[in-house]
PDB file of N, CA and C in Angstrom:
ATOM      1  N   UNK A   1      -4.954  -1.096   4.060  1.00  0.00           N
ATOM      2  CA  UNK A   1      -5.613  -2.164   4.761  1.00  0.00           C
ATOM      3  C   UNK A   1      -5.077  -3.514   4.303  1.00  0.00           C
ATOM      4  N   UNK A   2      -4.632  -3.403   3.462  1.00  0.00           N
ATOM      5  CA  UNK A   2      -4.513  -5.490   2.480  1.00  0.00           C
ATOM      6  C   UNK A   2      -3.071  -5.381   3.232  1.00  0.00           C
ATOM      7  N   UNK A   3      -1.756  -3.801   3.499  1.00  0.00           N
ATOM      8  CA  UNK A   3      -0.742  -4.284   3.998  1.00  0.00           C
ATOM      9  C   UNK A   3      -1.334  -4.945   5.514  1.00  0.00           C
ATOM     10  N   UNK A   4      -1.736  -4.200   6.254  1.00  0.00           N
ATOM     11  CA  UNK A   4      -2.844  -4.973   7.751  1.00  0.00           C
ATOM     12  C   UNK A   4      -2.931  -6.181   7.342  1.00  0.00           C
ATOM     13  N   UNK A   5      -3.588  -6.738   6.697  1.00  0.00           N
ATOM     14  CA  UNK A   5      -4.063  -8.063   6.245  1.00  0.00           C
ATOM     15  C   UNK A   5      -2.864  -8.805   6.493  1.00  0.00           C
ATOM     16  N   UNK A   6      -2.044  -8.297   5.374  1.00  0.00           N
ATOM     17  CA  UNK A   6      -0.989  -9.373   5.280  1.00  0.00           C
ATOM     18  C   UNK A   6      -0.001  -9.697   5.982  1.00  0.00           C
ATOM     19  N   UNK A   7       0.020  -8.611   7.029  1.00  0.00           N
ATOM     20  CA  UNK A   7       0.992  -9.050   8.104  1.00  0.00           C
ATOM     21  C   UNK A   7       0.582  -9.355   8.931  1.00  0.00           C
ATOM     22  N   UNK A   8      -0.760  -9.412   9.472  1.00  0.00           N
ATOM     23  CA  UNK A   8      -1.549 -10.184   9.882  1.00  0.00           C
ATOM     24  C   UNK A   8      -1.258 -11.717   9.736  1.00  0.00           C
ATOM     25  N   UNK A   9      -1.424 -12.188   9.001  1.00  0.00           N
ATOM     26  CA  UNK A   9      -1.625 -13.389   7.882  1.00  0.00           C
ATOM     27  C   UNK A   9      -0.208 -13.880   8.206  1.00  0.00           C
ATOM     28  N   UNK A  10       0.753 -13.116   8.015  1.00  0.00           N
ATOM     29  CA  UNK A  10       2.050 -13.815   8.500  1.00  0.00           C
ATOM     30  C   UNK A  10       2.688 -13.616   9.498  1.00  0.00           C
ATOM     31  N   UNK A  11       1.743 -12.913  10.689  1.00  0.00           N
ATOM     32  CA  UNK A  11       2.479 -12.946  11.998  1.00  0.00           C
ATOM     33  C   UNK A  11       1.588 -14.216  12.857  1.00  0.00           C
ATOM     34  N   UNK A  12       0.561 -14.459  12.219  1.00  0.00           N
ATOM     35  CA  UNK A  12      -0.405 -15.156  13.054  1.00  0.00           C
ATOM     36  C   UNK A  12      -1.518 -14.264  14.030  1.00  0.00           C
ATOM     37  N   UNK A  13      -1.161 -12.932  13.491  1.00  0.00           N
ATOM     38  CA  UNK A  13      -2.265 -12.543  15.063  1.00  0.00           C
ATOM     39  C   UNK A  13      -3.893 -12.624  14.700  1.00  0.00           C
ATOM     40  N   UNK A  14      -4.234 -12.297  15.687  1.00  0.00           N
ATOM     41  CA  UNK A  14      -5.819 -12.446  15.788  1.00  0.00           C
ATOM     42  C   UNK A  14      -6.296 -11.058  16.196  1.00  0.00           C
ATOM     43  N   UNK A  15      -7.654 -11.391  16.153  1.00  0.00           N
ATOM     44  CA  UNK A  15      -8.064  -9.677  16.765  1.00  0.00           C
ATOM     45  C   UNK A  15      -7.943  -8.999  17.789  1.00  0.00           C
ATOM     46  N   UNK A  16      -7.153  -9.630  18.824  1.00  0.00           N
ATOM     47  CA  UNK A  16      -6.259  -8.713  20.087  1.00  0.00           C
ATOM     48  C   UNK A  16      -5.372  -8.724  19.488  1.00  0.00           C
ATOM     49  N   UNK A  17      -4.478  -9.013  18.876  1.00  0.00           N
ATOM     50  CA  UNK A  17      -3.122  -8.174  18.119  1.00  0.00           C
ATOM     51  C   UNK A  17      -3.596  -7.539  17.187  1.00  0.00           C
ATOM     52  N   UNK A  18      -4.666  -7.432  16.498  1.00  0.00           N
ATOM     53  CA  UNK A  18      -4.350  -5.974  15.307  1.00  0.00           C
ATOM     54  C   UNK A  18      -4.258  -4.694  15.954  1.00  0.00           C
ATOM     55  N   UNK A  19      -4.320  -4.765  16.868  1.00  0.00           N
ATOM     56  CA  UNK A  19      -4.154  -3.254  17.428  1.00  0.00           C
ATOM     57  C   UNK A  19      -2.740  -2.904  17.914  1.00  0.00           C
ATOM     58  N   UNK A  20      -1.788  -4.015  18.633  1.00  0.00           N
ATOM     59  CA  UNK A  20      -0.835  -3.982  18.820  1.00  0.00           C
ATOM     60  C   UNK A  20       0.180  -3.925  17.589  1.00  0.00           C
ATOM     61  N   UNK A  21      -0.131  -4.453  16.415  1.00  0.00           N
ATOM     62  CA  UNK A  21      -0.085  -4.371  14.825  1.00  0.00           C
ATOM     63  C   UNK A  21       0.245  -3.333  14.637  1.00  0.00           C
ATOM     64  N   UNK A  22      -1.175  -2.305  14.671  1.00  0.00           N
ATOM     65  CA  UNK A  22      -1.573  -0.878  14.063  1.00  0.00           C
ATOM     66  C   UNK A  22      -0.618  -0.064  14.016  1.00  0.00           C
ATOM     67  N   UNK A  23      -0.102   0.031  15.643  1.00  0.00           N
ATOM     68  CA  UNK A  23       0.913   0.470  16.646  1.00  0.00           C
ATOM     69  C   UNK A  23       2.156   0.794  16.155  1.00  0.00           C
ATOM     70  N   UNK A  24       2.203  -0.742  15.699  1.00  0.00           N
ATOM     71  CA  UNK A  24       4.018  -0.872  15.479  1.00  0.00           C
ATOM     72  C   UNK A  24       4.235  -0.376  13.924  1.00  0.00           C
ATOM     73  N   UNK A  25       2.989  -0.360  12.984  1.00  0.00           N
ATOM     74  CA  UNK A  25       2.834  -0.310  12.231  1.00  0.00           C
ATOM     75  C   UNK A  25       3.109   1.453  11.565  1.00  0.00           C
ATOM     76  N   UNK A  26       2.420   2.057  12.989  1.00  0.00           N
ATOM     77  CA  UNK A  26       2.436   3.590  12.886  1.00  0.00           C
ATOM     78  C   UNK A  26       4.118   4.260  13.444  1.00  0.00           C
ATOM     79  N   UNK A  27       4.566   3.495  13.847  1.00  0.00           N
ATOM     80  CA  UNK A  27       6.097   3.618  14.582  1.00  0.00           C
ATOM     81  C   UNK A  27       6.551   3.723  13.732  1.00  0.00           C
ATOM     82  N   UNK A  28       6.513   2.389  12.680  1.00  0.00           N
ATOM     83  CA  UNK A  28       7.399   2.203  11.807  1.00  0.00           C
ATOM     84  C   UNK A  28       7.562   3.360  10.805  1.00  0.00           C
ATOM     85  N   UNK A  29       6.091   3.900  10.751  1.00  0.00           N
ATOM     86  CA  UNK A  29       5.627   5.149   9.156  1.00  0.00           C
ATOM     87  C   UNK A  29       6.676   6.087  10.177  1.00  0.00           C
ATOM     88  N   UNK A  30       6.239   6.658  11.320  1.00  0.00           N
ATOM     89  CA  UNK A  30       6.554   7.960  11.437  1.00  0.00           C
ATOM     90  C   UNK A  30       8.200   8.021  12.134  1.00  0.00           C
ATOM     91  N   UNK A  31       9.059   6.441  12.139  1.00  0.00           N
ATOM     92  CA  UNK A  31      10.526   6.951  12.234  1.00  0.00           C
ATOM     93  C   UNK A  31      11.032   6.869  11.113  1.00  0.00           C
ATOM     94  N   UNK A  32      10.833   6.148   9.803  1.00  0.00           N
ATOM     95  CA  UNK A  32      11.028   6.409   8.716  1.00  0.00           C
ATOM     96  C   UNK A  32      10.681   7.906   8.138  1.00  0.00           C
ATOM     97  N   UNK A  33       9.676   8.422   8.453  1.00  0.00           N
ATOM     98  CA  UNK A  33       9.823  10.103   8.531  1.00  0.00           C
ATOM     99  C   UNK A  33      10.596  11.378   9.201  1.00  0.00           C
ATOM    100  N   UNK A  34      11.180  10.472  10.489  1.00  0.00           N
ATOM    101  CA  UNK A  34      11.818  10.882  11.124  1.00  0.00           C
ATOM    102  C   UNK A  34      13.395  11.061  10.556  1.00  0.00           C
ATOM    103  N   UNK A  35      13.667   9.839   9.700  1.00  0.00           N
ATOM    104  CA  UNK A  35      14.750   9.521   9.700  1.00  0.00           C
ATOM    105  C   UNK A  35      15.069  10.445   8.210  1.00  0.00           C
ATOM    106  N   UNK A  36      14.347  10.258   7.235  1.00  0.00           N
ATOM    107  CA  UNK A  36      14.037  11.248   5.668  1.00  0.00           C
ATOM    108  C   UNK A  36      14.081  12.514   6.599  1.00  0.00           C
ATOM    109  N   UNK A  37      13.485  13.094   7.375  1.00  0.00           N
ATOM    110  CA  UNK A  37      13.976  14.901   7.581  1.00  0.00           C
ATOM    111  C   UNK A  37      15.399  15.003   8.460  1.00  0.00           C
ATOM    112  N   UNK A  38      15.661  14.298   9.195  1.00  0.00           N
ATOM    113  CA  UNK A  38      17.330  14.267   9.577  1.00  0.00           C
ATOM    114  C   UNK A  38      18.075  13.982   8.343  1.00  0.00           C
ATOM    115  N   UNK A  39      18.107  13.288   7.558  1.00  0.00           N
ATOM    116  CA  UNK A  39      18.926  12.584   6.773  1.00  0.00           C
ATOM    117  C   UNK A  39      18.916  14.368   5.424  1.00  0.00           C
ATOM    118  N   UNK A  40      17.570  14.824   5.325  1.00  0.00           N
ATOM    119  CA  UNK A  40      17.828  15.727   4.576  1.00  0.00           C
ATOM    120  C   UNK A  40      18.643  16.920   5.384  1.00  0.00           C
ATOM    121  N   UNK A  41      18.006  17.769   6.668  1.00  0.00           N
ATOM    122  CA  UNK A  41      18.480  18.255   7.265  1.00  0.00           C
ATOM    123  C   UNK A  41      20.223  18.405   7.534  1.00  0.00           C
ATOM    124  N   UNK A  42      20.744  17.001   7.306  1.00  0.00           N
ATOM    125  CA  UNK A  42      21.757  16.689   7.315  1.00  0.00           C
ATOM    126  C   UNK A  42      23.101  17.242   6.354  1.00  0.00           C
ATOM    127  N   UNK A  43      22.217  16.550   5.130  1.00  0.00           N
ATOM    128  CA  UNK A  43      22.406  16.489   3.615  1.00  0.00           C
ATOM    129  C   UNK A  43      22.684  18.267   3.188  1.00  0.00           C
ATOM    130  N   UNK A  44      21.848  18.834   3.660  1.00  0.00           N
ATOM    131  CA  UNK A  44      21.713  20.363   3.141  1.00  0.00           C
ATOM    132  C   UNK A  44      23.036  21.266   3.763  1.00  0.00           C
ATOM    133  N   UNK A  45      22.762  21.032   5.386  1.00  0.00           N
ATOM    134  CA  UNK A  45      24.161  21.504   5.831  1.00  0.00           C
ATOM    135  C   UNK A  45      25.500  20.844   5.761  1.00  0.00           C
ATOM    136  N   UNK A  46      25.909  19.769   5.252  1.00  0.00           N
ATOM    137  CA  UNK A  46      26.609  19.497   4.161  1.00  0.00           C
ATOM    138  C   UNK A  46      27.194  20.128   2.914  1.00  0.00           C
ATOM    139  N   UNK A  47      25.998  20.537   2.251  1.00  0.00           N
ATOM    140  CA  UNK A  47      26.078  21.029   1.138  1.00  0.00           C
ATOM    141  C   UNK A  47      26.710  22.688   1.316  1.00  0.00           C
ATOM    142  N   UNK A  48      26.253  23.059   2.171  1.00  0.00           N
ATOM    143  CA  UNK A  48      26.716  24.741   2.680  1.00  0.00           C
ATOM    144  C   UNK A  48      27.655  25.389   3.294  1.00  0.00           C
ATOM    145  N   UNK A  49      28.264  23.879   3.581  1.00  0.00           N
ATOM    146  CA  UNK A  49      29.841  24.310   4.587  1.00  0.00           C
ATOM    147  C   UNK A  49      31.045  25.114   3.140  1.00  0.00           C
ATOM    148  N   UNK A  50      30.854  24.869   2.300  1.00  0.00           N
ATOM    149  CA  UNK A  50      31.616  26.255   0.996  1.00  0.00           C
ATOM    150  C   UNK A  50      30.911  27.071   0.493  1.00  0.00           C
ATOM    151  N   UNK A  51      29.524  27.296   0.665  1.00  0.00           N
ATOM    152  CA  UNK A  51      29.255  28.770   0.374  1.00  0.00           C
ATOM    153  C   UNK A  51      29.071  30.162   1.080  1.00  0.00           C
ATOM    154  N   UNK A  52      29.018  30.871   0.847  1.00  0.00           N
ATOM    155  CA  UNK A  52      28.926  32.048   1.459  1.00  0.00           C
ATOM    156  C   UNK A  52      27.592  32.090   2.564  1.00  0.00           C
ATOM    157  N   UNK A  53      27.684  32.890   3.762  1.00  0.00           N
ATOM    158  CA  UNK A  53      26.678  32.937   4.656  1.00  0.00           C
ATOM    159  C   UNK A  53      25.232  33.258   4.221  1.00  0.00           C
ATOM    160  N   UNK A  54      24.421  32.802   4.983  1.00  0.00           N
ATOM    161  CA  UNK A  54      22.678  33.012   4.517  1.00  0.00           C
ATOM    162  C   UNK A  54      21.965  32.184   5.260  1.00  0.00           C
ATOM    163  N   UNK A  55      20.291  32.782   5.182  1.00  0.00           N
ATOM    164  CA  UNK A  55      19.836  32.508   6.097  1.00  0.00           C
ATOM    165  C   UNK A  55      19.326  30.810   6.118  1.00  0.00           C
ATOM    166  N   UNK A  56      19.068  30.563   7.668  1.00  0.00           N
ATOM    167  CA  UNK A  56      19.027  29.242   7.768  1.00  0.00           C
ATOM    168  C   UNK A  56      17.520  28.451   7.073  1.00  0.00           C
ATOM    169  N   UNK A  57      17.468  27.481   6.630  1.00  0.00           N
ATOM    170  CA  UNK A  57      16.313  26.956   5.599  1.00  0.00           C
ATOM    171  C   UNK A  57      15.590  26.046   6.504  1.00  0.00           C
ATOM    172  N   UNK A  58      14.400  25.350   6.031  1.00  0.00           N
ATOM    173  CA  UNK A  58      14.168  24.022   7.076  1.00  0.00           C
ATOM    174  C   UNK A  58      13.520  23.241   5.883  1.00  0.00           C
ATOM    175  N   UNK A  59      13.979  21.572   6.600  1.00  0.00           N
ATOM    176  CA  UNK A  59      14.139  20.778   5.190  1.00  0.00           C
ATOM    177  C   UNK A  59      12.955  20.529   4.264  1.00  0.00           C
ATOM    178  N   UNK A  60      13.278  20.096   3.157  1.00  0.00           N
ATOM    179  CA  UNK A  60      12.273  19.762   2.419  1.00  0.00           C
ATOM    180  C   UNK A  60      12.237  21.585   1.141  1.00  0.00           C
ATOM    181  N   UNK A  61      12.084  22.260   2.134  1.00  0.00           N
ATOM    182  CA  UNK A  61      11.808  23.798   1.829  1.00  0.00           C
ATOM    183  C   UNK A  61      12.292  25.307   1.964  1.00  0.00           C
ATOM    184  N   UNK A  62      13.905  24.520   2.334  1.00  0.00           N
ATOM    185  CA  UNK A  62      15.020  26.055   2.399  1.00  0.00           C
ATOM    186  C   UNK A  62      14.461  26.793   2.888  1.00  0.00           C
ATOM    187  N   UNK A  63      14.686  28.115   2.172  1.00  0.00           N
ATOM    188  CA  UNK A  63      13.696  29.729   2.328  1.00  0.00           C
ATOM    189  C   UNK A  63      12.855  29.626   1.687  1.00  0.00           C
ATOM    190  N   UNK A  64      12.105  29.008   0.884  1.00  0.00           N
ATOM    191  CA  UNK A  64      11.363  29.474   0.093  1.00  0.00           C
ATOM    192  C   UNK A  64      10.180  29.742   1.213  1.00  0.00           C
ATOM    193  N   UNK A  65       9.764  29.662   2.202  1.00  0.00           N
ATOM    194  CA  UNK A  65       8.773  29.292   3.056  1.00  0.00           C
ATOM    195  C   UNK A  65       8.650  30.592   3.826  1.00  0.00           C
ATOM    196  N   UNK A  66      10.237  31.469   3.675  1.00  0.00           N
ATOM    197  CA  UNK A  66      10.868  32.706   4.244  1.00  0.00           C
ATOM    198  C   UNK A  66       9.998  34.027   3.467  1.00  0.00           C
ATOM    199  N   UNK A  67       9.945  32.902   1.716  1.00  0.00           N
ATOM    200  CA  UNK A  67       9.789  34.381   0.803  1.00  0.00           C
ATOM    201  C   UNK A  67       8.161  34.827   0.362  1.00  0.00           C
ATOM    202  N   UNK A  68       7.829  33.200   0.800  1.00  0.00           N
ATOM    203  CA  UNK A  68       6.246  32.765   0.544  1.00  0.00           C
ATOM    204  C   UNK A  68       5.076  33.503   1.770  1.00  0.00           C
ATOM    205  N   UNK A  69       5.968  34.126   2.463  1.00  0.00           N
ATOM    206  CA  UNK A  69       5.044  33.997   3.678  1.00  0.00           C
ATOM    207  C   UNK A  69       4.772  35.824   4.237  1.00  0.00           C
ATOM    208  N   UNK A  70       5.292  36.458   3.101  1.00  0.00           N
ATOM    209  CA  UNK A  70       5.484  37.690   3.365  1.00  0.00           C
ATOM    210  C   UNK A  70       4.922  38.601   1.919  1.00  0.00           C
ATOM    211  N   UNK A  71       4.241  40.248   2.168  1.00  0.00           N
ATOM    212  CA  UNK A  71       4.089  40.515   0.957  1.00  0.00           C
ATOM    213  C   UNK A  71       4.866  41.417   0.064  1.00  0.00           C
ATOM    214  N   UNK A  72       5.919  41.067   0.688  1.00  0.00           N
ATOM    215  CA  UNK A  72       6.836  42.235  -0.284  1.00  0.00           C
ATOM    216  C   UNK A  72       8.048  41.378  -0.172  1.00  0.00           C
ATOM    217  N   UNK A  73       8.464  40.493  -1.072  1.00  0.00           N
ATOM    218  CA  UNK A  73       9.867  39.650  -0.190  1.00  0.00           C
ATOM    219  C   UNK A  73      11.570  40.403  -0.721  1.00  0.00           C
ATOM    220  N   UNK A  74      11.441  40.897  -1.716  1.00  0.00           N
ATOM    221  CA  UNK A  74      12.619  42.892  -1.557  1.00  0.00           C
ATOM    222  C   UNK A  74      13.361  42.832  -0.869  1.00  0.00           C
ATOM    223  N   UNK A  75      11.981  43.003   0.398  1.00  0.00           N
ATOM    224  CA  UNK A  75      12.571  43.317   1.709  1.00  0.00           C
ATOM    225  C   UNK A  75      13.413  42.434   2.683  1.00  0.00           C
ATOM    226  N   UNK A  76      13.132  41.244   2.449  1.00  0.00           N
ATOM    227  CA  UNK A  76      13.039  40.046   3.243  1.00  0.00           C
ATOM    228  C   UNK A  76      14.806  39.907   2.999  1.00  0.00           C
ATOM    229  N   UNK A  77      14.876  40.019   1.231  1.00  0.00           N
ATOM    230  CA  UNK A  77      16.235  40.265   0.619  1.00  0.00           C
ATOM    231  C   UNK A  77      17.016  41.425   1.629  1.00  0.00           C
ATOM    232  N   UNK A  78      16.661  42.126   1.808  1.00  0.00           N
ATOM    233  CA  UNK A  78      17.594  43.574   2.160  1.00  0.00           C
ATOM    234  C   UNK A  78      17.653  43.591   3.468  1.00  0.00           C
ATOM    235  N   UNK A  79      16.780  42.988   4.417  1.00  0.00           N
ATOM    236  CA  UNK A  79      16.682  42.441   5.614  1.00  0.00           C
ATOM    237  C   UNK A  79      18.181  41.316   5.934  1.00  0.00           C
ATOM    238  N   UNK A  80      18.216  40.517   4.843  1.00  0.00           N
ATOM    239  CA  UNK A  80      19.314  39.704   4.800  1.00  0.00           C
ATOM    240  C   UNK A  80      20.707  40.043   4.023  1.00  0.00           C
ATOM    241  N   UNK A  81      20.483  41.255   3.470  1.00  0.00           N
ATOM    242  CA  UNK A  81      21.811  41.863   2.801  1.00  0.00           C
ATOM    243  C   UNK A  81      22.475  42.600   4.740  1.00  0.00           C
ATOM    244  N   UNK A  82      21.440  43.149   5.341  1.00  0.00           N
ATOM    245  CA  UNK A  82      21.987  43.577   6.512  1.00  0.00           C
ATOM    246  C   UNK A  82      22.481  42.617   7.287  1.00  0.00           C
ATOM    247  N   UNK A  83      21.852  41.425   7.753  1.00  0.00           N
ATOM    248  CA  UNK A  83      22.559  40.640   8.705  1.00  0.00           C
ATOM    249  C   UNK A  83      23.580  39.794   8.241  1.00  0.00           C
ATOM    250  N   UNK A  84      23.911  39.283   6.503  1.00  0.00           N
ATOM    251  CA  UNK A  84      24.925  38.374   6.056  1.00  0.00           C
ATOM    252  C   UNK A  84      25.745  39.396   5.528  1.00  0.00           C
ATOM    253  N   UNK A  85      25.697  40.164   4.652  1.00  0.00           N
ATOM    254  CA  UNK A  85      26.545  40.850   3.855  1.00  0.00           C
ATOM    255  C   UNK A  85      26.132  40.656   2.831  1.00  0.00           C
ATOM    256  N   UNK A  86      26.665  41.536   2.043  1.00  0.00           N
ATOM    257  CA  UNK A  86      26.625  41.646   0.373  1.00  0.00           C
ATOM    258  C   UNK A  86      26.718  40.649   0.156  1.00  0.00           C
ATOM    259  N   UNK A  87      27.101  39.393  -0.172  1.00  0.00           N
ATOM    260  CA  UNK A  87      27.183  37.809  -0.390  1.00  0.00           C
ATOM    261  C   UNK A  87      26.535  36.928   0.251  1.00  0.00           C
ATOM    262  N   UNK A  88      25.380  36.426   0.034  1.00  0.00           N
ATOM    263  CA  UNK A  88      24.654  35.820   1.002  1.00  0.00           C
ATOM    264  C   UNK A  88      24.162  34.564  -0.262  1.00  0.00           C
ATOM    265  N   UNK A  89      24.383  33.338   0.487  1.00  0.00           N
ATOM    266  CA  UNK A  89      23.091  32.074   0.186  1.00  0.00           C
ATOM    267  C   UNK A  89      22.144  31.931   0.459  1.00  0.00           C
ATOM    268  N   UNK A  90      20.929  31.427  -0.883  1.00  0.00           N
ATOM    269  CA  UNK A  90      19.581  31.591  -0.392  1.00  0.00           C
ATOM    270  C   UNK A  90      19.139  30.444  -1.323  1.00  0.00           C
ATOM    271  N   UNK A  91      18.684  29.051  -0.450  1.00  0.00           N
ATOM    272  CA  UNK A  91      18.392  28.250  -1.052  1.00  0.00           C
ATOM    273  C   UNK A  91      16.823  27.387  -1.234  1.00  0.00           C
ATOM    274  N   UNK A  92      16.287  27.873  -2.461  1.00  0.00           N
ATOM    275  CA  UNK A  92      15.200  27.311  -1.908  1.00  0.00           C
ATOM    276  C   UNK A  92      14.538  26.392  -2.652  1.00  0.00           C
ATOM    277  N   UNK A  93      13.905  25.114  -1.867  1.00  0.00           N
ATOM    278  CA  UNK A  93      13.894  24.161  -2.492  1.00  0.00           C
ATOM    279  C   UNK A  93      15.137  22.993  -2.674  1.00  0.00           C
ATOM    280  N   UNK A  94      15.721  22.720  -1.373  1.00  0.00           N
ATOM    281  CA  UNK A  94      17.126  21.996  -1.197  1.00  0.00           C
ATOM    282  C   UNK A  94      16.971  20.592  -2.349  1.00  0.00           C
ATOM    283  N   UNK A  95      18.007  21.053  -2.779  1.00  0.00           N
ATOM    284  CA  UNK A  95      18.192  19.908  -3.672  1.00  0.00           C
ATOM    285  C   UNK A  95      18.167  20.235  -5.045  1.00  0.00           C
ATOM    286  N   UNK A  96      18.086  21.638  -5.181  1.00  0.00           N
ATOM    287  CA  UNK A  96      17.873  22.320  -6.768  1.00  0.00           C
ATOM    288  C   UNK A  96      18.941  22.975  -6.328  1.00  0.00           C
ATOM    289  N   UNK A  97      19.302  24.681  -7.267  1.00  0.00           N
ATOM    290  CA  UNK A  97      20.354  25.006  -7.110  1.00  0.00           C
ATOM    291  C   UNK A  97      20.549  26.145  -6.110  1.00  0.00           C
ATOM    292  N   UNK A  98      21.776  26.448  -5.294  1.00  0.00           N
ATOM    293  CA  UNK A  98      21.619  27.353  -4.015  1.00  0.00           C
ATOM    294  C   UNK A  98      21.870  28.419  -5.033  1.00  0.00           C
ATOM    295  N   UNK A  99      21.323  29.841  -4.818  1.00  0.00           N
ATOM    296  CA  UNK A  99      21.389  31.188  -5.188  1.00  0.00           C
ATOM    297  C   UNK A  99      22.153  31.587  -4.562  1.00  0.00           C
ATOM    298  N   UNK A 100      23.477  32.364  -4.968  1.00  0.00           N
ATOM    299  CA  UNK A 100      24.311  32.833  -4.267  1.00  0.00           C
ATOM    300  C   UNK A 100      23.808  34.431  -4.795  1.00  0.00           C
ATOM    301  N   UNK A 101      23.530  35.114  -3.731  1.00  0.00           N
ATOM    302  CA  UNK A 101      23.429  36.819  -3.881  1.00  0.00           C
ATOM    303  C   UNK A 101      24.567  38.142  -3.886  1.00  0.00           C
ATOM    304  N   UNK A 102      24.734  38.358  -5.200  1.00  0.00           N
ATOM    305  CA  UNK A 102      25.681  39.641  -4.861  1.00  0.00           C
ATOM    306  C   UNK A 102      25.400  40.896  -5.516  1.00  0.00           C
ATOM    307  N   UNK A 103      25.289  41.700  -4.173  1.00  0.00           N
ATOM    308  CA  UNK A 103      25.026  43.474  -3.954  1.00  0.00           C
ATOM    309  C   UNK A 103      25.937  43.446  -5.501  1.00  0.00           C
ATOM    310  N   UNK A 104      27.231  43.550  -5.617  1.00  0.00           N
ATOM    311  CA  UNK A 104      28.335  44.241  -6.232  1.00  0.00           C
ATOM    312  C   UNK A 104      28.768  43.410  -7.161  1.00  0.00           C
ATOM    313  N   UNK A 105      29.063  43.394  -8.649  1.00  0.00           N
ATOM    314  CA  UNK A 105      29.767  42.854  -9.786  1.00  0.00           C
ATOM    315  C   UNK A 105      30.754  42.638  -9.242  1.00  0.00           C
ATOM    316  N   UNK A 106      31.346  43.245  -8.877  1.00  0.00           N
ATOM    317  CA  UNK A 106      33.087  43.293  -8.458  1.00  0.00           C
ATOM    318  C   UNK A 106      33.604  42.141  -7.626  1.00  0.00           C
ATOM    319  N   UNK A 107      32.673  41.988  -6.935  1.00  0.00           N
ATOM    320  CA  UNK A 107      32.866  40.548  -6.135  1.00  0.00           C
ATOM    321  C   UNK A 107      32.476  39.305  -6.441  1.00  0.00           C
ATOM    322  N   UNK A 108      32.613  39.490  -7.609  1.00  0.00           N
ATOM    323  CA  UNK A 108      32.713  37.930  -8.484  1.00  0.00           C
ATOM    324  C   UNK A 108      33.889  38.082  -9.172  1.00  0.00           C
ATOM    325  N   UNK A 109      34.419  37.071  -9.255  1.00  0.00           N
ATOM    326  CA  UNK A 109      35.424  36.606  -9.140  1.00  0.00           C
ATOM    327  C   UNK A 109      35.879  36.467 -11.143  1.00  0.00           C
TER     328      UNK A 109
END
């Protein structure tokens, strides 16, 4: 409310503009939110163009949202050993470190 106030205070409006205020005010919050989940969204597939295939994340919360949401997540794993391969990325929590998965010793290098 005191930010209201104060831009109030230095736009000159009166009480038919605080609402037109409110407005621009709520624009402003939610493309700046707009712009933080593109900008991460962005950032992540960036980060994944050199690792090995895996499943797709959504920002803020990778897979973890994949592993959280199920009661056996094993499976969720072996579900994704079938559609990527033995080598699969699984990142969760973008911005910490991506888990690279491998079936086989041998395929490390």
């Amino acid at each position: 409310m005191a930010v209201l106030n104060w831009a109030q205070a230095m736009l000159g409006a009166d009480g038919n503009d605080a609402w037109t205020l409110r407005l621009n005010l709520a624009f402003v919050a939610v493309s700046l939110l707009a712009v933080s989940v593109l900008t991460s969204f962005l950032r992540d597939k960036w980060k994944r163009r050199k690792l090995p295939p895996g499943p797709p994340g959504i920002p803020f919360l990778g897979n973890a949202w994949q592993l959280l949401t199920i009661e056996f997540p094993w499976l969720q794993f072996t579900e994704w050993r079938e559609k990527y391969g033995m080598l699969l990325t699984v990142i969760c929590f973008p911005g910490t470190i991506a888990d690279v998965l491998v079936e086989r010793p041998h395929y490390v290098p």
